[in-house]
Protein backbone atom coordinates (compact mmCIF):
# COMPACT_ATOMS: atom_id res chain seq x y z
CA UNK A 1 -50.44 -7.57 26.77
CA UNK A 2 -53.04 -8.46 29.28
CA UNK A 3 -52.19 -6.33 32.95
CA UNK A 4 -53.48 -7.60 36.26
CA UNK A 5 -52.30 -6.27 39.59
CA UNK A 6 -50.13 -9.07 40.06
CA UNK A 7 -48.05 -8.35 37.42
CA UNK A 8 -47.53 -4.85 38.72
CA UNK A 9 -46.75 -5.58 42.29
CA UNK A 10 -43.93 -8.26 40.43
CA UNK A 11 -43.01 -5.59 38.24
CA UNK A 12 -42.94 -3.29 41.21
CA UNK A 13 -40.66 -5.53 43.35
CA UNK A 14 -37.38 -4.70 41.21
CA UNK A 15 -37.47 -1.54 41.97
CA UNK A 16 -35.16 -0.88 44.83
CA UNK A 17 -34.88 1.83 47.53
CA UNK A 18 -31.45 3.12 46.95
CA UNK A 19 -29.34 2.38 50.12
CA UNK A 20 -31.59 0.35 51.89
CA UNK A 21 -31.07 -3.01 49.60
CA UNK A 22 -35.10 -3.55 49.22
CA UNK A 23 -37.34 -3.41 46.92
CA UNK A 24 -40.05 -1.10 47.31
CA UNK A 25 -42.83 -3.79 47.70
CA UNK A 26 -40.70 -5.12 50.75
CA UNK A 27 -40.54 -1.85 52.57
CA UNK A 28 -44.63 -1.77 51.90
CA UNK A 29 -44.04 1.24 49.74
CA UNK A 30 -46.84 0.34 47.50
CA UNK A 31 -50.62 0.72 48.84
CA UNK A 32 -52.87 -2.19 47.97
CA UNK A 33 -55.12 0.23 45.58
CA UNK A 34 -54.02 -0.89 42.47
CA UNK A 35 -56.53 -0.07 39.56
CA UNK A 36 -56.67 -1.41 36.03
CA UNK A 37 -58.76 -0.04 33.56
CA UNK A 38 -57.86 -1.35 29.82
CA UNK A 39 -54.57 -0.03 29.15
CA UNK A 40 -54.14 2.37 31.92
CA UNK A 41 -52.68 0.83 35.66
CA UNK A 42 -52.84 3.78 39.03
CA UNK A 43 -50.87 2.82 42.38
CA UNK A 44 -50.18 4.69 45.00
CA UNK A 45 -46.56 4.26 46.48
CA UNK A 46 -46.14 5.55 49.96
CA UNK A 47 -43.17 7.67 51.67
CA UNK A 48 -42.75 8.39 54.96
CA UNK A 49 -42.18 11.93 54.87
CA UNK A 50 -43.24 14.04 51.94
CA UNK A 51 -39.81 15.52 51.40
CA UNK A 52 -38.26 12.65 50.85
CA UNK A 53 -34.91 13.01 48.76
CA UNK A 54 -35.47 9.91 46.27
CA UNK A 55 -39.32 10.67 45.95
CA UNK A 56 -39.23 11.58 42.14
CA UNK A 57 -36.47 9.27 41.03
CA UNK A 58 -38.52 6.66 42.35
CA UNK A 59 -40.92 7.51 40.56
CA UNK A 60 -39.75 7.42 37.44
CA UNK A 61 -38.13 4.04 38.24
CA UNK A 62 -41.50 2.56 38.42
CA UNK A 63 -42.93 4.10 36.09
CA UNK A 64 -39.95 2.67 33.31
CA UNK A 65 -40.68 -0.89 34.87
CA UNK A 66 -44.42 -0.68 34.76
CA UNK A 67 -44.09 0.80 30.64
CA UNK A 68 -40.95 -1.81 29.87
CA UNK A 69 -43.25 -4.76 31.17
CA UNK A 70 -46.25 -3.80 29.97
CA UNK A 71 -45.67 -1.31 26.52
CA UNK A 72 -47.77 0.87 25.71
CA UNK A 73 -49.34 1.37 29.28
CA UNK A 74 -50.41 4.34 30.36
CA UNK A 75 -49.25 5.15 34.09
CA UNK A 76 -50.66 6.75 36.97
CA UNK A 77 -48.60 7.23 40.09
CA UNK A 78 -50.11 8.59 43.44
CA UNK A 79 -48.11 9.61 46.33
CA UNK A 80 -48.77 9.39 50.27
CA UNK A 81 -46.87 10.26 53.21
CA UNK A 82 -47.03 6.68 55.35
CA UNK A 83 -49.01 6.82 58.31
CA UNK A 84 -46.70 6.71 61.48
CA UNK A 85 -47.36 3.80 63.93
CA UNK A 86 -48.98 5.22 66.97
CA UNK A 87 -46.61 6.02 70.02
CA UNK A 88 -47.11 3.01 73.00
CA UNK A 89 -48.35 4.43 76.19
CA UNK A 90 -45.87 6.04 78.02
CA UNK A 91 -45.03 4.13 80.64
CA UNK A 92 -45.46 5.53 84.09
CA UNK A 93 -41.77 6.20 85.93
CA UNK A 94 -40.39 3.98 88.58
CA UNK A 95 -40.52 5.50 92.03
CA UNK A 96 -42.46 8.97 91.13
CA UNK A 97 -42.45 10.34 94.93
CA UNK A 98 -38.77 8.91 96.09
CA UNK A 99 -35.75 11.23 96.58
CA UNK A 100 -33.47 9.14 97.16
CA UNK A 101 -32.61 5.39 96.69
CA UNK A 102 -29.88 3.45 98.66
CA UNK A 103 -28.72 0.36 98.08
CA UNK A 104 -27.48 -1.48 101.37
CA UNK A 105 -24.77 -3.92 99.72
CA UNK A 106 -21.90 -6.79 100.82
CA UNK A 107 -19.32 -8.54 99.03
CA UNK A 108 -20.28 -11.58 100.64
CA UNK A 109 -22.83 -13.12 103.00
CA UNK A 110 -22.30 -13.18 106.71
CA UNK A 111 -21.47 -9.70 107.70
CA UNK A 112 -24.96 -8.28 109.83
CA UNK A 113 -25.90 -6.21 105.77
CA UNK A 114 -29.33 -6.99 106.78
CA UNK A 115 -29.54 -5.69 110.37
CA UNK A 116 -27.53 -2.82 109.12
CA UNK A 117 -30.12 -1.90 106.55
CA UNK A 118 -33.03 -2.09 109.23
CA UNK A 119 -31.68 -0.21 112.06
CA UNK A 120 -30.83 2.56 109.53
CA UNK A 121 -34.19 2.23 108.25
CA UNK A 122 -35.39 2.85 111.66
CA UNK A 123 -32.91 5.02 112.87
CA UNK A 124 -33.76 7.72 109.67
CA UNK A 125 -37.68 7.38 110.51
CA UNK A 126 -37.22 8.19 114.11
CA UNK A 127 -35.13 11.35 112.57
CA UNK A 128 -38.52 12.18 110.83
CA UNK A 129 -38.00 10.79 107.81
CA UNK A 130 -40.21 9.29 105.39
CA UNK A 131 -38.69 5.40 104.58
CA UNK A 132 -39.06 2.65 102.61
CA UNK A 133 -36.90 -0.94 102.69
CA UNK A 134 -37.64 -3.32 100.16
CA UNK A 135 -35.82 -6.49 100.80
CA UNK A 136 -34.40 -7.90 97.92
CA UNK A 137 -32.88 -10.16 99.01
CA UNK A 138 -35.02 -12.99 97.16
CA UNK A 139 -33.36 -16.53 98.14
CA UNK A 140 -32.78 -15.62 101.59
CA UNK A 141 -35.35 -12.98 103.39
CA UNK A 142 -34.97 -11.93 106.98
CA UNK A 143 -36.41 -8.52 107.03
CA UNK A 144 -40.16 -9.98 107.94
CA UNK A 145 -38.67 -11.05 111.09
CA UNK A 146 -36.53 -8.19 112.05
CA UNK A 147 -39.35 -6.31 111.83
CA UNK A 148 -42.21 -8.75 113.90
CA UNK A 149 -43.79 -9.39 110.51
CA UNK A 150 -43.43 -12.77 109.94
CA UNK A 151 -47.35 -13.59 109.59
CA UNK A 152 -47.86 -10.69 107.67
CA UNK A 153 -51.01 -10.48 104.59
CA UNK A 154 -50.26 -8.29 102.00
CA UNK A 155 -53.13 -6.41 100.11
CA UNK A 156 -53.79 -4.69 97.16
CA UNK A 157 -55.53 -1.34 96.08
CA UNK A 158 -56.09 0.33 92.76
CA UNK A 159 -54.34 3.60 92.47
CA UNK A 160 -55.13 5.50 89.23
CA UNK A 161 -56.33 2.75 87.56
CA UNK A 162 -53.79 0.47 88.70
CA UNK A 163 -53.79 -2.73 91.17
CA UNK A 164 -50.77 -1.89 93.45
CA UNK A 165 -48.91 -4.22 96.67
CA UNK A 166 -49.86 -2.29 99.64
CA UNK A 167 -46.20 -2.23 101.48
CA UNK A 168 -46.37 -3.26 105.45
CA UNK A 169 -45.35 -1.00 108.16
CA UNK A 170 -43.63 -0.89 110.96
CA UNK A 171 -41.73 1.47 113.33
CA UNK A 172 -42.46 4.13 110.61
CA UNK A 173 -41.14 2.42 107.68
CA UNK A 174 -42.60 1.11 105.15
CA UNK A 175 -41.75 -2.82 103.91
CA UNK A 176 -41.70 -5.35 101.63
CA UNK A 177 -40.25 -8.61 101.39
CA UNK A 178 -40.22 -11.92 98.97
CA UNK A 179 -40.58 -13.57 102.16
CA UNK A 180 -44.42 -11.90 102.54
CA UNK A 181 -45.43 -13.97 99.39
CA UNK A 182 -43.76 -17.22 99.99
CA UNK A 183 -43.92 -20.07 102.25
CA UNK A 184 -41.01 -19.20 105.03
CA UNK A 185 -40.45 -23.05 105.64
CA UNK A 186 -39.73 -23.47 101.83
CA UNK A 187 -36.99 -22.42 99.46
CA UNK A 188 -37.35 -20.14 96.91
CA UNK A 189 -36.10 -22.22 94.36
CA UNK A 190 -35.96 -19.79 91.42
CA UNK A 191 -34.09 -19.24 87.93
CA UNK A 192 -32.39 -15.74 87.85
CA UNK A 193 -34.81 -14.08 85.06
CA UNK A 194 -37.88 -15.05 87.88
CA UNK A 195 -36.27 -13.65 90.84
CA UNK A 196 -35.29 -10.83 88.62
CA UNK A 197 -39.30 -10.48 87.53
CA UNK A 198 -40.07 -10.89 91.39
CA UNK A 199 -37.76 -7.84 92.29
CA UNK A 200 -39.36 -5.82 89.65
CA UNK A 201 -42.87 -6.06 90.67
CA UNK A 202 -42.11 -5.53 94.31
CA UNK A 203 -40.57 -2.21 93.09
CA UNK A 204 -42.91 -1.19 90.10
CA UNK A 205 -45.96 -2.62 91.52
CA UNK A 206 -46.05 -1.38 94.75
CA UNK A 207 -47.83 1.53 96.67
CA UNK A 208 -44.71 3.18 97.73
CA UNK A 209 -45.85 6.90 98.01
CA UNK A 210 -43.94 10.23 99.02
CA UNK A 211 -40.19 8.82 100.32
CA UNK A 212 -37.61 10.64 101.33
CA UNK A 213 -35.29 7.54 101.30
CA UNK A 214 -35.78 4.00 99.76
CA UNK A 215 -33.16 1.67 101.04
CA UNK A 216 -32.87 -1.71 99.52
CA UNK A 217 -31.12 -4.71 101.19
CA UNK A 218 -29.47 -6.39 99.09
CA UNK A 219 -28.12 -9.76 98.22
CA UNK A 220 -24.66 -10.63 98.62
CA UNK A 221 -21.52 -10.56 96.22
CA UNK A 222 -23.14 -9.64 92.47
CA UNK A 223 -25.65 -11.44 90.67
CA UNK A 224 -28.69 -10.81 88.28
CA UNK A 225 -30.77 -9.30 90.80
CA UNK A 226 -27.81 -6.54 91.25
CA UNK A 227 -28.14 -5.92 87.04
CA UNK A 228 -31.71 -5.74 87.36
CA UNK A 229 -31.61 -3.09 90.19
CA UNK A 230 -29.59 -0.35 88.20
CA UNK A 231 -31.55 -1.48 84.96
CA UNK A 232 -34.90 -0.69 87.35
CA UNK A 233 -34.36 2.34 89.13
CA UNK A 234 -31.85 5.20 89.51
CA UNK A 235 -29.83 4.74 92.44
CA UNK A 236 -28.64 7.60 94.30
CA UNK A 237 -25.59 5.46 95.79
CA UNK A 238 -24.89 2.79 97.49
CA UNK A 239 -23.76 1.35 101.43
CA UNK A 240 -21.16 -1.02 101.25
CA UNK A 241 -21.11 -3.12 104.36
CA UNK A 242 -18.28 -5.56 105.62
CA UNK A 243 -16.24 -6.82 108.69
CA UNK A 244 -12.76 -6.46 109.54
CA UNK A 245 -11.85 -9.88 108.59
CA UNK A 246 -9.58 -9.67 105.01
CA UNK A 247 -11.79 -12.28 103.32
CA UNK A 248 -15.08 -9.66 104.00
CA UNK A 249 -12.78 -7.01 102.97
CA UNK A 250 -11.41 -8.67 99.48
CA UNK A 251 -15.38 -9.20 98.61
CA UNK A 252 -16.26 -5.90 99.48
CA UNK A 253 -13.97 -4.81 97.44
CA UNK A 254 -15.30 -6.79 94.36
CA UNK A 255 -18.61 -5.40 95.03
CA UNK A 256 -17.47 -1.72 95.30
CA UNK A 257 -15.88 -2.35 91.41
CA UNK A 258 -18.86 -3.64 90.41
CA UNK A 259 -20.86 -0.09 91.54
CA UNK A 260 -17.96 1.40 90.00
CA UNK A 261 -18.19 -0.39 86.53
CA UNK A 262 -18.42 2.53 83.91
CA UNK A 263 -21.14 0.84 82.77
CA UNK A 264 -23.25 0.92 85.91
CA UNK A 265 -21.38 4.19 87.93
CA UNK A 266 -23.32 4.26 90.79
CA UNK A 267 -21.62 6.27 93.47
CA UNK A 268 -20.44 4.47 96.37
CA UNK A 269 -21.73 7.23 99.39
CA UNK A 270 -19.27 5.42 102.55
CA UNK A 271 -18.54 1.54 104.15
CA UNK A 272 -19.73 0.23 107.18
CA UNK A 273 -17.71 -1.45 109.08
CA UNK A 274 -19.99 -3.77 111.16
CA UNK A 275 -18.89 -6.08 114.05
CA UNK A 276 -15.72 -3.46 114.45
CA UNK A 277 -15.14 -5.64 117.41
CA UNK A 278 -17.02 -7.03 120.58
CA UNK A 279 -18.01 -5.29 123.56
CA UNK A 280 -19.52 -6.92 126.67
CA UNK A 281 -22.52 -4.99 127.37
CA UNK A 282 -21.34 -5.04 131.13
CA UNK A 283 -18.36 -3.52 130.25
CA UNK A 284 -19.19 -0.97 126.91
CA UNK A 285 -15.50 0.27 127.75
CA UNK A 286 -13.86 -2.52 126.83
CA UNK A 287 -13.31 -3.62 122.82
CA UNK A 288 -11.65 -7.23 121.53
CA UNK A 289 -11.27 -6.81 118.11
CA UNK A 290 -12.29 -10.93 116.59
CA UNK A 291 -12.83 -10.46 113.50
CA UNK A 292 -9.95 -8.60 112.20
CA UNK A 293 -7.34 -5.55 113.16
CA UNK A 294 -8.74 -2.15 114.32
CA UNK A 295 -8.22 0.07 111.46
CA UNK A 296 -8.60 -2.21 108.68
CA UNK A 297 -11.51 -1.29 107.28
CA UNK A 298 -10.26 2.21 107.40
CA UNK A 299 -7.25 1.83 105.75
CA UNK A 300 -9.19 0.27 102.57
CA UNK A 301 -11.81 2.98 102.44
CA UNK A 302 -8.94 5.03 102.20
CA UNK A 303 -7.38 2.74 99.40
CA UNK A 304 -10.71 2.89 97.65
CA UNK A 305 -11.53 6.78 98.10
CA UNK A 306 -14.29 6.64 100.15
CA UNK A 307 -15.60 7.81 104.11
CA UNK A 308 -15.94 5.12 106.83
CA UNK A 309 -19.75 6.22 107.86
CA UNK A 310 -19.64 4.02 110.72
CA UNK A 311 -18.05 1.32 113.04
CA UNK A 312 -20.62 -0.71 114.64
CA UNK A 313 -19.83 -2.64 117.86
CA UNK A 314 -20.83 -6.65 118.09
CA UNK A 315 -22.95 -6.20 120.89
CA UNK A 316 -25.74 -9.87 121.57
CA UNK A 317 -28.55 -7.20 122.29
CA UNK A 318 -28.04 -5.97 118.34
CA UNK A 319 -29.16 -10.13 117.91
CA UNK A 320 -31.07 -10.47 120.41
CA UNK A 321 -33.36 -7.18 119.64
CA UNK A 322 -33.53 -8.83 115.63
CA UNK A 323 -34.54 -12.19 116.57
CA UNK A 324 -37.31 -10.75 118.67
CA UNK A 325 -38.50 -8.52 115.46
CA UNK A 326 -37.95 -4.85 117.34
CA UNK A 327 -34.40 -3.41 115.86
CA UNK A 328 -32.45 -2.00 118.20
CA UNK A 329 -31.95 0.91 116.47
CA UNK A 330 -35.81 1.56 118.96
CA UNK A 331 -34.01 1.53 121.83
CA UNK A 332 -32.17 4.56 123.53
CA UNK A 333 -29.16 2.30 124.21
CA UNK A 334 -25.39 3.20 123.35
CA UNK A 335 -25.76 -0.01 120.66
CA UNK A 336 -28.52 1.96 118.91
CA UNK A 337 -26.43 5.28 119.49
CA UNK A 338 -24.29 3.84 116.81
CA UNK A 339 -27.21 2.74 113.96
CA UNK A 340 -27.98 6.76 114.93
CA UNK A 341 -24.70 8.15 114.20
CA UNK A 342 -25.06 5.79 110.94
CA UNK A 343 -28.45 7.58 110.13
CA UNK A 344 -26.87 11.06 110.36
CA UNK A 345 -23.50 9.92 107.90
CA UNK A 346 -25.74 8.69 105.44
CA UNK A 347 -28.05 11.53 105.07
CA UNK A 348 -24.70 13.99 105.23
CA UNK A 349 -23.18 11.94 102.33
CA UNK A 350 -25.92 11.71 100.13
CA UNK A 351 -26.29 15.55 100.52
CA UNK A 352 -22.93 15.93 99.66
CA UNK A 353 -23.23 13.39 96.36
CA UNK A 354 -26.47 15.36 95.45
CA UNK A 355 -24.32 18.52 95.49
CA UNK A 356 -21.82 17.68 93.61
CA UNK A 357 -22.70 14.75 91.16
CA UNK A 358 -25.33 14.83 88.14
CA UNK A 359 -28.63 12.13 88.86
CA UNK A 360 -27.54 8.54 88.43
CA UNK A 361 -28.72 7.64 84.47
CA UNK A 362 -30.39 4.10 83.87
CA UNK A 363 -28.02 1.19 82.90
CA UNK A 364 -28.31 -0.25 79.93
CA UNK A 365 -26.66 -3.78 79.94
CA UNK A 366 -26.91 -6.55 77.44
């Protein structure tokens, strides 16, 4: 009988790796160095570790097919240990020089989380502080104005062989906004997996440098850009913020399960409860509570397990001071007094969640 290598890889192919349901030529067990010579056929079948347990009853295997298709063949086997695929580069962390990441959250829209997130961003760098706030807020940006930076060009620079978004600054902290990159007259009119990609780059692309805290305002109630977060980086907790009115209250609620989620367990560090009630700047002694009870936002914080880190007044200068891009929280007034005492809970309680809970792991969600 005449032999030709296709014969032998056909011969080859019924012989199957036990347990894996394929036949050796599938798995690309046999080398492409098949030799004839007259009556005499060499191979070489490869293994991926020398050791392996079915090496020499494979063997034989193909040796029987090789002699029961072809009699009177004689057979010469080679072995090789399979060369492993090289390793991808690793790729470099997310957030190398950060300490601490804070998410600035709401159930729902409407309830001052943005100018919460910037006064405390201003209020920790006047503490001394290194800060970041990205605003991720990617369908509706304010940050650029609260901060006078509106008209603001972003730039580039390589940094170890890598192009990165040099962030903006102002007040000593260190920004970034959608809103920098996009028209502020148009809407961002966006699928979730591209304002989930947008996100991403303004976190892993990004100069962000030595930080001692990384606060990221968030978008309301929970959405992709909430998955991609804890799929991006490790959060050290999270700021829920809400107003005394029971529909605020209900949402925040949702949104503290959500950070609660065993599959996402990222620690909720206190609640803010923002326009506690109004006070006319004239008369800073006197409180009307519109929005809700006083107390309610303390008695669910209670419900829920978690500190109160703050009761901010509804004062028009907090507004007034936004609208005019310089947060209030610059002023030594008795409304910045309070994004101040803020400042000093937060640190306190993510000391405290440092202390006693392990690093938040990355979330893996399908």
């Amino acid at each position: 009988m005449d032999l030709y290598p296709s014969l032998i890889t056909q011969t080859l192919s019924t012989v199957r790796y036990p347990g894996s349901g394929k036949n050796i030529v599938e798995l690309g067990m046999v080398e492409d160095d098949i030799r004839i010579a007259g009556d005499t056929v060499s191979f070489t079948i490869l293994f991926d570790k020398p050791t392996d347990p079915f090496k020499a009853s494979l063997l034989k295997t193909a040796e029987a097919a090789i002699q029961l298709a072809a009699p009177g063949a004689k057979v010469t086997i080679n072995t090789a240990t399979r060369k492993a695929a090289p390793e991808a580069p690793a790729k470099p962390p997310v957030l190398p020089g950060v300490k601490n990441i804070v998410a600035v959250s709401s159930g729902k829209g409407g309830v001052g989380k943005s100018t919460v997130a910037a006064n405390l961003a201003v209020a920790l760098a006047a503490e001394g502080y290194r800060v970041g706030l990205l605003d991720a807020d990617i369908f509706g940006p304010s940050v650029p104005k609260m901060f006078g930076l509106e008209n603001t060009e972003i730039y580039m620079h390589e940094v170890d062989d890598r192009n990165l978004i040099i962030p903006a600054e102002a007040y000593g902290v260190k920004v970034l906004s959608i809103g920098f990159l996009i028209d502020p007259d148009s809407a961002a009119v966006w699928r979730g997996a591209m304002a989930s990609n947008a996100l991403r780059q303004l976190i892993e692309q990004a100069d962000w440098g030595e930080l001692d805290y990384f606060l990221i305002d968030m978008p309301p109630g929970t959405s992709d850009i909430h998955l991609t977060l804890v799929q991006t980086v490790l959060l050290t907790g999270t700021v829920v913020v809400t107003t005394p009115q029971q529909v605020a209250i209900a949402d925040a609620r949702k949104g503290v399960a959500m950070f609660r989620d065993p599959k996402i367990n990222v620690p909720v560090l206190g609640i803010v409860d923002n326009m506690a009630w109004f006070t006319p700047e004239k008369h800073p002694d006197e409180r009307y509570y519109l929005f809700g009870r006083e107390g309610a936002v303390d008695e669910f914080a209670e419900k829920i397990g978690v500190p109160v880190l703050a009761h901010i007044p509804l004062v028009a200068a907090v507004g007034d001071h936004s609208d005019s891009g310089r947060p209030i929280a610059t002023e030594n007034t008795m409304s910045a007094q309070a994004f101040v005492h803020l400042a000093h809970e937060v640190t306190d309680a993510v000391e405290r969640r440092n202390e006693q809970l392990p690093p938040t792991q990355k979330v893996n969600t399908h």
